[in-house]
PDB file of N, CA and C in Angstrom:
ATOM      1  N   UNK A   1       0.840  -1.189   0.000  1.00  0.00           N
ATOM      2  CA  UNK A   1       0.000   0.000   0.000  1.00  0.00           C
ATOM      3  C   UNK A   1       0.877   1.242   0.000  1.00  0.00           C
ATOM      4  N   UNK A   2       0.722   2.267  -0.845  1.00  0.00           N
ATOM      5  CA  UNK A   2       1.322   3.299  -0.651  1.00  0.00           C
ATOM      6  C   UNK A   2       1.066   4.351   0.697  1.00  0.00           C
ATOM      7  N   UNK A   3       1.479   4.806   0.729  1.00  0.00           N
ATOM      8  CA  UNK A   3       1.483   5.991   1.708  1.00  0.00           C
ATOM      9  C   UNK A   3       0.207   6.825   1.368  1.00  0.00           C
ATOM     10  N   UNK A   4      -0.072   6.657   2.670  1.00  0.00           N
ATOM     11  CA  UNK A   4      -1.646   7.715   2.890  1.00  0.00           C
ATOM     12  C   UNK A   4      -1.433   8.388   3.629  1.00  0.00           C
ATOM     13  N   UNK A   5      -1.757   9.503   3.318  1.00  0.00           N
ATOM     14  CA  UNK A   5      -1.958  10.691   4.138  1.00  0.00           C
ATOM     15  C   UNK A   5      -2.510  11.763   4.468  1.00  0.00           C
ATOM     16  N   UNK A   6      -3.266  11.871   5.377  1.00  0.00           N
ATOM     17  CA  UNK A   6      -4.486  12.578   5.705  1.00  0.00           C
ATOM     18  C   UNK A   6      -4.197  13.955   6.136  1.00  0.00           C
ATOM     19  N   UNK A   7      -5.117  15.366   5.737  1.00  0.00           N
ATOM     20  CA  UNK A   7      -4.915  16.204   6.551  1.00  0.00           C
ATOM     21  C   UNK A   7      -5.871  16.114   7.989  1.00  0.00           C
ATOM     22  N   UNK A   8      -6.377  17.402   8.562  1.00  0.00           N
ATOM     23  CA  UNK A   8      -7.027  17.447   9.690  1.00  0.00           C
ATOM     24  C   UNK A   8      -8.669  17.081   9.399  1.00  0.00           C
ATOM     25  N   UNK A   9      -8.746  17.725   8.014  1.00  0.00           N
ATOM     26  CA  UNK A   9     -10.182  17.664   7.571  1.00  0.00           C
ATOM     27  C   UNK A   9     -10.740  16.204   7.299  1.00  0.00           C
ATOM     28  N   UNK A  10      -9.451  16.009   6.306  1.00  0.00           N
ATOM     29  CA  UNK A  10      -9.552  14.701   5.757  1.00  0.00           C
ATOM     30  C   UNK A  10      -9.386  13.498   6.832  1.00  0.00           C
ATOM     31  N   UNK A  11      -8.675  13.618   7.884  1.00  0.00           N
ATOM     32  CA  UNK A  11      -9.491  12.943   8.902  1.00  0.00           C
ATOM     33  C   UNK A  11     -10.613  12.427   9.497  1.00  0.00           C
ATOM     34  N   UNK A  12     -10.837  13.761   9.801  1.00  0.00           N
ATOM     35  CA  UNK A  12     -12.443  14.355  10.263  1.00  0.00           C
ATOM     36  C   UNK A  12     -13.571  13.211   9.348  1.00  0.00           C
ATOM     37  N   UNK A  13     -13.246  13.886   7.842  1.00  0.00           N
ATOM     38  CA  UNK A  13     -14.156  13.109   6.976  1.00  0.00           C
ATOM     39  C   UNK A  13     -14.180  11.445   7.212  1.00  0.00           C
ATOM     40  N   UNK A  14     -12.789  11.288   7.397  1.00  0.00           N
ATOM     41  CA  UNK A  14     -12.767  10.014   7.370  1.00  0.00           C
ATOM     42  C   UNK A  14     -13.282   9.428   8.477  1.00  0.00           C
ATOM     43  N   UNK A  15     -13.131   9.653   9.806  1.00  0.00           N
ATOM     44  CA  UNK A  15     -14.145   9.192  10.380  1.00  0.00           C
ATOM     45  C   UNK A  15     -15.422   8.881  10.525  1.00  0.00           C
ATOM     46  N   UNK A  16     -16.314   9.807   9.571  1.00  0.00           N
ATOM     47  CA  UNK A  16     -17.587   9.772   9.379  1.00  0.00           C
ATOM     48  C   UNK A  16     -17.500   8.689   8.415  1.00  0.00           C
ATOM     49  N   UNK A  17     -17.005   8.054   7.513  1.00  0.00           N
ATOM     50  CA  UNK A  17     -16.999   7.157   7.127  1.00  0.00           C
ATOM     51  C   UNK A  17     -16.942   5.769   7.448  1.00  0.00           C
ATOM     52  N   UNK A  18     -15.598   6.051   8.398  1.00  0.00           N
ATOM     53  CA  UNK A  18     -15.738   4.778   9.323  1.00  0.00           C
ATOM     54  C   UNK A  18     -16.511   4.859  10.096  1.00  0.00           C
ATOM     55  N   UNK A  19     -17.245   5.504  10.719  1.00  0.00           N
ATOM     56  CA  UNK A  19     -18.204   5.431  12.174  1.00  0.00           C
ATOM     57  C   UNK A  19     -19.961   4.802  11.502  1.00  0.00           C
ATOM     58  N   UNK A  20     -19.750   5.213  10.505  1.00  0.00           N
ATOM     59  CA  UNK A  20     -20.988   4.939   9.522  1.00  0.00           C
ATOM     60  C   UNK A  20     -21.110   3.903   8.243  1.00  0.00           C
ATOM     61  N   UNK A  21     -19.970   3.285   7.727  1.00  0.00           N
ATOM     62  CA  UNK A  21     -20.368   2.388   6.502  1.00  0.00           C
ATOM     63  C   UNK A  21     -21.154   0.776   6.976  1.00  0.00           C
ATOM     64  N   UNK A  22     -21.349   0.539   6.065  1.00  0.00           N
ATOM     65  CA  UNK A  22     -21.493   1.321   4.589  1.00  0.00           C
ATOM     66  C   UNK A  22     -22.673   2.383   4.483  1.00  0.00           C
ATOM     67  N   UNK A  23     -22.177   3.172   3.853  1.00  0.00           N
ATOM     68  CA  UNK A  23     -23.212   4.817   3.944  1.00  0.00           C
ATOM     69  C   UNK A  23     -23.549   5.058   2.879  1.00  0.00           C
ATOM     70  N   UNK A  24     -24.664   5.471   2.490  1.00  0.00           N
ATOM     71  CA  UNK A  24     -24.931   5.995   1.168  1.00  0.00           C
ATOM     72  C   UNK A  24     -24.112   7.557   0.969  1.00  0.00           C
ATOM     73  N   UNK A  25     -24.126   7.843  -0.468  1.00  0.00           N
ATOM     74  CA  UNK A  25     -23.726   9.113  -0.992  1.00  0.00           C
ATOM     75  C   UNK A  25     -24.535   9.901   0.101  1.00  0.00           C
ATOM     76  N   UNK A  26     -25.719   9.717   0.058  1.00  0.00           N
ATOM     77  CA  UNK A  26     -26.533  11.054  -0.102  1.00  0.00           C
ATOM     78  C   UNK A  26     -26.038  11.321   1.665  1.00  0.00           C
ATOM     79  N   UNK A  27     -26.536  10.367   2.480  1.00  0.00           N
ATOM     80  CA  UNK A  27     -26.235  10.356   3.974  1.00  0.00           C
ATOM     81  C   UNK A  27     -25.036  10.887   4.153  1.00  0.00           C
ATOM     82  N   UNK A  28     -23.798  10.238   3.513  1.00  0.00           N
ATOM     83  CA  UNK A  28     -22.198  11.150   3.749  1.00  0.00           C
ATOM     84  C   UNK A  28     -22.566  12.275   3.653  1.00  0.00           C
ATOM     85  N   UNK A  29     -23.332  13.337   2.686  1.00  0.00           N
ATOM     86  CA  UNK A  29     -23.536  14.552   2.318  1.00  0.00           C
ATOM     87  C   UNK A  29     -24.210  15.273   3.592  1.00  0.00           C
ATOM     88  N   UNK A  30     -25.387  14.747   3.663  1.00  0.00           N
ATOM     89  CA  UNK A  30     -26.050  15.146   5.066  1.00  0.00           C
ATOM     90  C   UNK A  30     -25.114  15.392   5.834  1.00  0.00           C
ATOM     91  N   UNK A  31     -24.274  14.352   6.743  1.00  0.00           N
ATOM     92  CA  UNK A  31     -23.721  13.980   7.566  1.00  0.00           C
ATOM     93  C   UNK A  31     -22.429  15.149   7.793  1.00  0.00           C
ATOM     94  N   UNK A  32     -21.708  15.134   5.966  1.00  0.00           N
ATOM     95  CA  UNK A  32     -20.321  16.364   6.172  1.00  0.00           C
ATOM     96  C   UNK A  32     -21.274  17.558   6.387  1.00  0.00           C
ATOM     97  N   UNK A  33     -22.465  18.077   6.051  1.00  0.00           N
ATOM     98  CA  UNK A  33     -23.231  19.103   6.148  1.00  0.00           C
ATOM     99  C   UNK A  33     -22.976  19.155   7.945  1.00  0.00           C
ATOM    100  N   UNK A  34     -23.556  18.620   8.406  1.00  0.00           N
ATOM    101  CA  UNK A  34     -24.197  18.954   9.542  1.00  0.00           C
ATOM    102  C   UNK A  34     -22.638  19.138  10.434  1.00  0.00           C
ATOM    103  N   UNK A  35     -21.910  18.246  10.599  1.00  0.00           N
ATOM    104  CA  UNK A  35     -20.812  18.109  10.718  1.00  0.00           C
ATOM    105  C   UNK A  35     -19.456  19.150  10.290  1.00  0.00           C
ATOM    106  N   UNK A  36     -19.299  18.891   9.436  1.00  0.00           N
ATOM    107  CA  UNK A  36     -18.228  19.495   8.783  1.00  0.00           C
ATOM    108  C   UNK A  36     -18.792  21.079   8.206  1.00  0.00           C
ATOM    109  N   UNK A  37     -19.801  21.524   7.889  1.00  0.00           N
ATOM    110  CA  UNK A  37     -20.358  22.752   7.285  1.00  0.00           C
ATOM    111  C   UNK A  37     -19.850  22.668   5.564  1.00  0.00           C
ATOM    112  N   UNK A  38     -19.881  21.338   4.879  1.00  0.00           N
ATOM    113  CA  UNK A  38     -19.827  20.744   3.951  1.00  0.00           C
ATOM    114  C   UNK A  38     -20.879  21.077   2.683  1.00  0.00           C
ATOM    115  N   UNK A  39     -20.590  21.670   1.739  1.00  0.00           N
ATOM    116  CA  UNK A  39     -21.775  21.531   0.594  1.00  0.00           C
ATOM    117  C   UNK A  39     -21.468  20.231  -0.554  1.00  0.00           C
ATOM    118  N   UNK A  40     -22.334  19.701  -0.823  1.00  0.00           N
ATOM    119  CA  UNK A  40     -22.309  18.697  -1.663  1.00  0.00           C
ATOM    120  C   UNK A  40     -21.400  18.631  -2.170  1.00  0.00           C
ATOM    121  N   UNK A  41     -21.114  19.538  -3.097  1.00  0.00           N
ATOM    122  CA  UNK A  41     -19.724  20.048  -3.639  1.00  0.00           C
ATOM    123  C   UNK A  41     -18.518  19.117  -3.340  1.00  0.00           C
ATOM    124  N   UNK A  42     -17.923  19.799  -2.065  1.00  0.00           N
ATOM    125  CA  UNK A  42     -17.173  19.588  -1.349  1.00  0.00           C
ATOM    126  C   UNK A  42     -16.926  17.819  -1.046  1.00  0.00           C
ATOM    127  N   UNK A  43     -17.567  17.835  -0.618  1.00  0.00           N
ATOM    128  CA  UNK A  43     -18.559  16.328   0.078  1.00  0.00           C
ATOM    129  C   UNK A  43     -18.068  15.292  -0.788  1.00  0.00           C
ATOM    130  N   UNK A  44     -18.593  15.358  -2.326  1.00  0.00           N
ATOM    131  CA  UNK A  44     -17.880  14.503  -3.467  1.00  0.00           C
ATOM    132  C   UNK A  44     -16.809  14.708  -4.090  1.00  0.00           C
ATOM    133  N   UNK A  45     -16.451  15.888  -3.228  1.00  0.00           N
ATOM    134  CA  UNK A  45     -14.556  16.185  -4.213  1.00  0.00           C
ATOM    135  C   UNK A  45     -13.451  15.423  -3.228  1.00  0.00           C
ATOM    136  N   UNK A  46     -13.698  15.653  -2.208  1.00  0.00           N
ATOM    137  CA  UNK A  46     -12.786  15.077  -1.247  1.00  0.00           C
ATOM    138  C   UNK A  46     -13.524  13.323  -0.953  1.00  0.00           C
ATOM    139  N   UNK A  47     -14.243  12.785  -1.048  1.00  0.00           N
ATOM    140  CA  UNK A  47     -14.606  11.832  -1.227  1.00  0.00           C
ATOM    141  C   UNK A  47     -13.709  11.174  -2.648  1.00  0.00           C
ATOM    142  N   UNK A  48     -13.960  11.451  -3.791  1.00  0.00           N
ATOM    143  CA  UNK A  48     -12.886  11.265  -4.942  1.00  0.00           C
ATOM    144  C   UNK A  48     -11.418  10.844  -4.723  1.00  0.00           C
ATOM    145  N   UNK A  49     -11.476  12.381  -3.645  1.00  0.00           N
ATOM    146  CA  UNK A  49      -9.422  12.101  -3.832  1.00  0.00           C
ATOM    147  C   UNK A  49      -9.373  11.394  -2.692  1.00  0.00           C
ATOM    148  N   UNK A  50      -9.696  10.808  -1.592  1.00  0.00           N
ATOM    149  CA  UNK A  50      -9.976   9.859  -0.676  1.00  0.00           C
ATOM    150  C   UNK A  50     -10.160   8.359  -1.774  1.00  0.00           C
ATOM    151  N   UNK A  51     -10.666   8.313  -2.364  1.00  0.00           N
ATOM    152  CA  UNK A  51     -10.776   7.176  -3.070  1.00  0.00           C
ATOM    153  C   UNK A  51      -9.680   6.911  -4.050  1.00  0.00           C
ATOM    154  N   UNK A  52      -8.992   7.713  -4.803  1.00  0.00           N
ATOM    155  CA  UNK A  52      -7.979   7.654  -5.572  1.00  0.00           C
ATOM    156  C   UNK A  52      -6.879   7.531  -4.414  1.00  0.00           C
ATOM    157  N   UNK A  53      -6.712   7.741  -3.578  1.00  0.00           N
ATOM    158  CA  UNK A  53      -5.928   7.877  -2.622  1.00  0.00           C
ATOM    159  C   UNK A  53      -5.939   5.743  -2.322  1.00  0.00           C
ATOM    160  N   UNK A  54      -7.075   5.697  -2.657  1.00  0.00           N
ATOM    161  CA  UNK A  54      -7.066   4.162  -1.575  1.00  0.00           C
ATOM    162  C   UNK A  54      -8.070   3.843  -1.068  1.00  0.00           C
ATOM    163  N   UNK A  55      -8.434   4.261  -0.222  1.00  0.00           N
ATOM    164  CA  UNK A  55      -8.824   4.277   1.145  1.00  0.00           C
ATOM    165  C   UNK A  55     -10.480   3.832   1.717  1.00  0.00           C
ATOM    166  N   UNK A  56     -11.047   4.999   0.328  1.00  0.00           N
ATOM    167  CA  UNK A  56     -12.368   4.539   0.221  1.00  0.00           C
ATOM    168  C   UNK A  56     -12.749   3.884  -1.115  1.00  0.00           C
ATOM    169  N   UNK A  57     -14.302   3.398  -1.453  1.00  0.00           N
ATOM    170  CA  UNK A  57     -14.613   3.331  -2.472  1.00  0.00           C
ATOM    171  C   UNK A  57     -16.116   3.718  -2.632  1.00  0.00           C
ATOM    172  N   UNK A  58     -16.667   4.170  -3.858  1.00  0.00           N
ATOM    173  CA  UNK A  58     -17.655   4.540  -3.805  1.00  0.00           C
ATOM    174  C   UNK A  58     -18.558   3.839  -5.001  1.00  0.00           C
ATOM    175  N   UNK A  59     -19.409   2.885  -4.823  1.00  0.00           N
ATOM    176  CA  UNK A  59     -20.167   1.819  -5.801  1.00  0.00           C
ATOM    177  C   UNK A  59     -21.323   1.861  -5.783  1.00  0.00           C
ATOM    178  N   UNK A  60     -21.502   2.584  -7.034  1.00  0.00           N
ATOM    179  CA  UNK A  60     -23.240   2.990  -7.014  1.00  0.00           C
ATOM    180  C   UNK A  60     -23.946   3.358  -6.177  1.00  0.00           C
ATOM    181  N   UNK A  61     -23.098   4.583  -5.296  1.00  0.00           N
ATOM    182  CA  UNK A  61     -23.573   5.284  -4.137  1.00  0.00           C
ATOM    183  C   UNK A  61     -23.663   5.152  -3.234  1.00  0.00           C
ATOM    184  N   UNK A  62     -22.892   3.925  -2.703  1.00  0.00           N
ATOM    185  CA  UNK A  62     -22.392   3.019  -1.738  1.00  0.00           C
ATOM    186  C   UNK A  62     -20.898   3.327  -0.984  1.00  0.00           C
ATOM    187  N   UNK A  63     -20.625   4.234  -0.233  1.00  0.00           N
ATOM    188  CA  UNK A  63     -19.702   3.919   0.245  1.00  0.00           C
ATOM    189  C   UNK A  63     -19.230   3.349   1.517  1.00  0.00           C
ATOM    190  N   UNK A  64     -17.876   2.617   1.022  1.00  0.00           N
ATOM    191  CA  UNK A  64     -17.417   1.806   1.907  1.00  0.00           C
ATOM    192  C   UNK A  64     -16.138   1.830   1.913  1.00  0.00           C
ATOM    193  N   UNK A  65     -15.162   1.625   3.207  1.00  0.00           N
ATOM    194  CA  UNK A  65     -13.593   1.547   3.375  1.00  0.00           C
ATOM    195  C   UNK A  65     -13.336   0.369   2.826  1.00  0.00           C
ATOM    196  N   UNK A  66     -11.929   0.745   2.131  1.00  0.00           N
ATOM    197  CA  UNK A  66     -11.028  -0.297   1.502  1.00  0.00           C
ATOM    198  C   UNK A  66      -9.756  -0.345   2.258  1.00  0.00           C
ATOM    199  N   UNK A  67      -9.924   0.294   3.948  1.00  0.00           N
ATOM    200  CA  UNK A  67      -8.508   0.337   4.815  1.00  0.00           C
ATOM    201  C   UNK A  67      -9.821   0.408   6.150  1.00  0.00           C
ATOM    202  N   UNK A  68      -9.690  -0.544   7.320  1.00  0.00           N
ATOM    203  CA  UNK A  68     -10.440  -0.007   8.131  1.00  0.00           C
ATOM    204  C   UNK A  68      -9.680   0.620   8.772  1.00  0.00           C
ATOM    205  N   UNK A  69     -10.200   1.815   9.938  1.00  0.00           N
ATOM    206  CA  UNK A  69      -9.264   3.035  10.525  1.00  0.00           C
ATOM    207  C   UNK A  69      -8.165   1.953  11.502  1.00  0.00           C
ATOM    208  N   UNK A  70      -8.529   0.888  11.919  1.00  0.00           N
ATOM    209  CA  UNK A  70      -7.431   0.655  12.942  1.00  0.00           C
ATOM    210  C   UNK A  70      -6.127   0.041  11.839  1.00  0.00           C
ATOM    211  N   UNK A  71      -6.342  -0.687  10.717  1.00  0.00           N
ATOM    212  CA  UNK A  71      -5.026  -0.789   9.803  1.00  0.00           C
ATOM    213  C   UNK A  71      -4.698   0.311   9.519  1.00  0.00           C
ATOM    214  N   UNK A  72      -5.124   1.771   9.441  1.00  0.00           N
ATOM    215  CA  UNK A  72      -4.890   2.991   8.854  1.00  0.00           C
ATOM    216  C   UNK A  72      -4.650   3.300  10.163  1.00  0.00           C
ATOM    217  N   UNK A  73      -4.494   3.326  11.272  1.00  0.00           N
ATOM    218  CA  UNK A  73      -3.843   3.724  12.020  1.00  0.00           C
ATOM    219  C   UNK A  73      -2.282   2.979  12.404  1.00  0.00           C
ATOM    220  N   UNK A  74      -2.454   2.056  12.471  1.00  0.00           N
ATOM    221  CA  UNK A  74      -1.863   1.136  12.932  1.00  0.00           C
ATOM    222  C   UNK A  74      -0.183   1.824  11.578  1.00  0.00           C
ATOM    223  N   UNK A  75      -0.632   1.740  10.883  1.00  0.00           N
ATOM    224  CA  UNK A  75       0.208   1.853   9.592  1.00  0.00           C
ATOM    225  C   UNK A  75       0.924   3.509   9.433  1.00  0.00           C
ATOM    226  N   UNK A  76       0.117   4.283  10.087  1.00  0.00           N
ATOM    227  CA  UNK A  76       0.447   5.947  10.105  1.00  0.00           C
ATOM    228  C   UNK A  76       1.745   5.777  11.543  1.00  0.00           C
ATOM    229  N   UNK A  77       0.899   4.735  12.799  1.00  0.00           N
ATOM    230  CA  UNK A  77       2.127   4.475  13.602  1.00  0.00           C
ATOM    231  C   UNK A  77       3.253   4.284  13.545  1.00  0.00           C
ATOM    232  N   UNK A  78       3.067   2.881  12.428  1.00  0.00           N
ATOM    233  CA  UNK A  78       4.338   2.352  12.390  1.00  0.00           C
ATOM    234  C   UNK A  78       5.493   3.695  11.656  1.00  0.00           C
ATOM    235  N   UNK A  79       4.796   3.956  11.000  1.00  0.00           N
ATOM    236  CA  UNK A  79       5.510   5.333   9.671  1.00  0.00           C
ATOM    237  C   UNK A  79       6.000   6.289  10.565  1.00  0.00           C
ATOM    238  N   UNK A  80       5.463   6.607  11.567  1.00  0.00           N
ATOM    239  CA  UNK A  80       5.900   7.508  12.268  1.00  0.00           C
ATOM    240  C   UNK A  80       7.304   7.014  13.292  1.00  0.00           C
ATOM    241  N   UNK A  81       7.080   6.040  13.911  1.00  0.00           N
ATOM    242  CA  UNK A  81       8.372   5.620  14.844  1.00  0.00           C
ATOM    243  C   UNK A  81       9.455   5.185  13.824  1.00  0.00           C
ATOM    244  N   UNK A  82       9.096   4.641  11.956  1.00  0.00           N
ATOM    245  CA  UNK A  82      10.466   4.530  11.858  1.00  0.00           C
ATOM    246  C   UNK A  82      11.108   5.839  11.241  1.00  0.00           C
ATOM    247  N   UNK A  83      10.336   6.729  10.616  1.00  0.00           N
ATOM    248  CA  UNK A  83      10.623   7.775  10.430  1.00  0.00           C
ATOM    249  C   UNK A  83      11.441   8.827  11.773  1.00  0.00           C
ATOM    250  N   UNK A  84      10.449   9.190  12.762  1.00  0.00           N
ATOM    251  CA  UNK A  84      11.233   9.378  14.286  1.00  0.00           C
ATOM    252  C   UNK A  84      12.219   9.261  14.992  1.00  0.00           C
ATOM    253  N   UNK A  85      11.689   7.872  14.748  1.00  0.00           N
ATOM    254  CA  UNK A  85      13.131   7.284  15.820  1.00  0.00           C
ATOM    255  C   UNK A  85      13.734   5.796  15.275  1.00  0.00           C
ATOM    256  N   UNK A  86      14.069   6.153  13.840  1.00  0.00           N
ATOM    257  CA  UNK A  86      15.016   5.123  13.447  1.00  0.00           C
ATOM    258  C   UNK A  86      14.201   3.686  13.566  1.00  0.00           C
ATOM    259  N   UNK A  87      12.802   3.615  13.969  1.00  0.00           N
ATOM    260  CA  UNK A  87      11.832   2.022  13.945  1.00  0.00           C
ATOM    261  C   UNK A  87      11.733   1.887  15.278  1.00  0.00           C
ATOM    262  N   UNK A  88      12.889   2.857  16.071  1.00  0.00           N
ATOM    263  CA  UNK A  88      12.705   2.350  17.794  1.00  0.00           C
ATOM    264  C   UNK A  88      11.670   2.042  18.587  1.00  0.00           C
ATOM    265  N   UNK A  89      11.007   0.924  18.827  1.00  0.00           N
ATOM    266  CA  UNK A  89       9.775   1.338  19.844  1.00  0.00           C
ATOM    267  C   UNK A  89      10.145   1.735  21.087  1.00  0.00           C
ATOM    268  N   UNK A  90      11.617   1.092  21.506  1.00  0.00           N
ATOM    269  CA  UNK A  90      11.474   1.559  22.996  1.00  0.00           C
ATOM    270  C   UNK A  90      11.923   3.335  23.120  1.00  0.00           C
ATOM    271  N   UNK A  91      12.626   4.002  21.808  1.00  0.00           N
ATOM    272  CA  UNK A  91      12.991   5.347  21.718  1.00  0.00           C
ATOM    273  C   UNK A  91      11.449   5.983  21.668  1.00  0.00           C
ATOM    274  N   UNK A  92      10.693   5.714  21.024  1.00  0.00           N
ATOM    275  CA  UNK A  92       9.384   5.988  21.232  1.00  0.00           C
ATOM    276  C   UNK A  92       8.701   6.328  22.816  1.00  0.00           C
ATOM    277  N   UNK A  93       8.365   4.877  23.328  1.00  0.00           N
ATOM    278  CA  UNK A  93       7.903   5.058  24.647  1.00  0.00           C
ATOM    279  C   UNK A  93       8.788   6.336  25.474  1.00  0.00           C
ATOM    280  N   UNK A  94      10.259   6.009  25.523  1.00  0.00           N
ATOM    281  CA  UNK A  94      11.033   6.994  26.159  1.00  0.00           C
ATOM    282  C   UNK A  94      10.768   8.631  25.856  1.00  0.00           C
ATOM    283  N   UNK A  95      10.358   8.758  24.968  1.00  0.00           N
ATOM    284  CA  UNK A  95      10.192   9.880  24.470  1.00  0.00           C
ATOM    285  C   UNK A  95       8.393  10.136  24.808  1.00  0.00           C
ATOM    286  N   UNK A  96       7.906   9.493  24.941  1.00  0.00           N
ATOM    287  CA  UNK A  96       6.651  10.130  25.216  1.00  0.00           C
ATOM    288  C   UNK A  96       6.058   9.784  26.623  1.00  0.00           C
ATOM    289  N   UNK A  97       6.865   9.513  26.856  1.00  0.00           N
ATOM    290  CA  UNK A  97       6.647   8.907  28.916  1.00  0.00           C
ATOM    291  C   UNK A  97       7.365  10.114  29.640  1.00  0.00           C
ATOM    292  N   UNK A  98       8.705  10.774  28.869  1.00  0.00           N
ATOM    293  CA  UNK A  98       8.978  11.892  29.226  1.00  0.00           C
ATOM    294  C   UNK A  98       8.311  13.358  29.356  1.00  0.00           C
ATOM    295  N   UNK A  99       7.008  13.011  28.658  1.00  0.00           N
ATOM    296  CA  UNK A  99       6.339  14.368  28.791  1.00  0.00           C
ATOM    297  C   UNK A  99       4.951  13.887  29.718  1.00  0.00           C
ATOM    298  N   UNK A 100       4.558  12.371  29.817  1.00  0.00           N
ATOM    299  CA  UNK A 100       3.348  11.721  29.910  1.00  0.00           C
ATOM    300  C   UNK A 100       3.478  10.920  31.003  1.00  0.00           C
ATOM    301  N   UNK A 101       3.302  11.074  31.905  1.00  0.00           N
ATOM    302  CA  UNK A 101       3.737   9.450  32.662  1.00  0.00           C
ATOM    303  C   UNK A 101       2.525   8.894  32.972  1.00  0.00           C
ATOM    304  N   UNK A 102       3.045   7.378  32.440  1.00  0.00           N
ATOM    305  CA  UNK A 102       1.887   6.187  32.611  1.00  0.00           C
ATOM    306  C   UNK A 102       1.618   5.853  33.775  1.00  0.00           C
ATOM    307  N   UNK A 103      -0.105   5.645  33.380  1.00  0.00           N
ATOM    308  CA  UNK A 103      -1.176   5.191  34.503  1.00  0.00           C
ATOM    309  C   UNK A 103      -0.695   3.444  34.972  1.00  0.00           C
ATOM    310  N   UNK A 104      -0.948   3.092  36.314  1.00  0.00           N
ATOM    311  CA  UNK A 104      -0.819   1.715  36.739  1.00  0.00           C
ATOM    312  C   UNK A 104      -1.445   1.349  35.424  1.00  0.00           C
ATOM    313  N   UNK A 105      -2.447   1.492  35.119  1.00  0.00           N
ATOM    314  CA  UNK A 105      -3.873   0.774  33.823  1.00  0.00           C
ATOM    315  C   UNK A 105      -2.891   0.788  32.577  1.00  0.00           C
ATOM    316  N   UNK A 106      -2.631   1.202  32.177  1.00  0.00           N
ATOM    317  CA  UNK A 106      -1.486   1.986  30.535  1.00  0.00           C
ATOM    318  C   UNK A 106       0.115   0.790  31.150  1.00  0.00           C
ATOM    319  N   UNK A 107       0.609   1.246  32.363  1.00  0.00           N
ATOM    320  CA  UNK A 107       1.784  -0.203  31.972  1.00  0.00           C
ATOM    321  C   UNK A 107       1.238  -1.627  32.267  1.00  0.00           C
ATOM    322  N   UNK A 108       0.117  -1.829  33.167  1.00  0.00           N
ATOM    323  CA  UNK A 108      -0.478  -3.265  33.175  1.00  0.00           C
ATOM    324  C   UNK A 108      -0.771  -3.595  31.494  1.00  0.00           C
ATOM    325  N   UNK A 109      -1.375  -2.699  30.571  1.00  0.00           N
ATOM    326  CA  UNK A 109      -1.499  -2.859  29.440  1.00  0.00           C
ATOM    327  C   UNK A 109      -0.718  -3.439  28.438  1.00  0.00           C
ATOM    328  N   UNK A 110       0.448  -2.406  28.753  1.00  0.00           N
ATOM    329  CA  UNK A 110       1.578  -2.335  28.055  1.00  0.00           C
ATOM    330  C   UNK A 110       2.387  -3.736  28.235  1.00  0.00           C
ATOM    331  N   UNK A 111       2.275  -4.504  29.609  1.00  0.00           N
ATOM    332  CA  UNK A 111       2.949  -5.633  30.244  1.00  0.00           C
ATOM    333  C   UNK A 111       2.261  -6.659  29.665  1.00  0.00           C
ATOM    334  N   UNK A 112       1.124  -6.827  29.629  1.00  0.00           N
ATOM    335  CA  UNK A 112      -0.238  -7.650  28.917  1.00  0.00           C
ATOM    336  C   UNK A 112       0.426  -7.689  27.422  1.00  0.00           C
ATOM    337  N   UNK A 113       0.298  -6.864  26.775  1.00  0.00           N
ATOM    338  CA  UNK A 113       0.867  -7.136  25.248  1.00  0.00           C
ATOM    339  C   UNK A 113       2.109  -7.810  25.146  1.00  0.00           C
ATOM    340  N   UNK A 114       3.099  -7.907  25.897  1.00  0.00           N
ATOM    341  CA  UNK A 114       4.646  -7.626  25.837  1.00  0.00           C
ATOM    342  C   UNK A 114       4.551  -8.742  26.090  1.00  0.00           C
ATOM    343  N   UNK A 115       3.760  -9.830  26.845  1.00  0.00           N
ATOM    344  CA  UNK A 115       3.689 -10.910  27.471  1.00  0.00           C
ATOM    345  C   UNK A 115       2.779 -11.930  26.601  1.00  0.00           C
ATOM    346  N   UNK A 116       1.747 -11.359  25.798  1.00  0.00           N
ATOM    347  CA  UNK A 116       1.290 -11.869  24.135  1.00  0.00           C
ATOM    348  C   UNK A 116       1.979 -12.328  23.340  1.00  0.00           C
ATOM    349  N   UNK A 117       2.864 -11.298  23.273  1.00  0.00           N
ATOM    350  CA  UNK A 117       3.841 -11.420  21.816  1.00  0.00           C
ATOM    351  C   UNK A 117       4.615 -12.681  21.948  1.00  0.00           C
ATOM    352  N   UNK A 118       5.283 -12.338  23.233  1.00  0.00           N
ATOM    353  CA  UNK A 118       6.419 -13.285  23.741  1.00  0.00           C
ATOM    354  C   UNK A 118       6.025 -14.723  23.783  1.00  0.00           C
ATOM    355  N   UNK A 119       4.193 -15.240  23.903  1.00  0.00           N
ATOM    356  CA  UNK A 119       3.549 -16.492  24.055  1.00  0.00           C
ATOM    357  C   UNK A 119       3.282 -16.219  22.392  1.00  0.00           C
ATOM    358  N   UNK A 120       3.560 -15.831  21.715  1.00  0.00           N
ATOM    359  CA  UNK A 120       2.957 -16.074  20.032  1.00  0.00           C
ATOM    360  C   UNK A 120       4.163 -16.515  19.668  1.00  0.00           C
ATOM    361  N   UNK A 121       5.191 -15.819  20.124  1.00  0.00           N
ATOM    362  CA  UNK A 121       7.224 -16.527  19.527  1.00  0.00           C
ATOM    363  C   UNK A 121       7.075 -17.952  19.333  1.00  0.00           C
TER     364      UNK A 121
END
């Protein structure tokens, strides 16, 4: 998959997509209206380049994701820590525990996964 990349809006939009498919045209329209302060216009232009992009698709007024948001997240993550910090995960955590410090709940979490992986080896 190539590189996707969203602005703030195009976010935005995209959530209404995911929170809602499969959605009709017309409902997305409503929806960026009420939401976004969207005119139709708008609504099907960025819908387009969202779809040329990847991401979505739109089939006889049907739209639906061709990335659900947690692989599209998951994938903006990974892009980011190796871009960042050289792929580091633990340069990662270090770096954002330094401004953040974790809840008992957030490292029991964190210990829970770490202890997954290690039973999947």
């Amino acid at each position: 998959m190539n590189e996707i990349q969203l602005g703030v809006i195009e976010s935005k939009f995209a959530d209404i997509i995911w929170e809602n498919e499969p959605i009709s045209s017309s409902a997305l329209v409503r929806l960026s209206e009420e939401r976004l302060t969207w005119k139709k216009s708008t609504t099907f232009t960025v819908l387009r380049r969202l779809c040329e992009k990847g991401l979505f698709k739109n089939d006889k007024g049907v739209v639906t994701s061709l990335i659900s948001k947690q692989d599209f997240c998951s994938k903006q993550s990974r892009r980011f820590v190796e871009e960042a910090f050289d792929g580091s995960l633990p340069a990662f955590i270090t770096a954002f525990t330094a401004q953040k410090k974790l809840t008992k709940e957030e490292i029991k979490a964190l210990r829970d996964m770490i202890s997954e992986y290690k039973e999947e080896q």
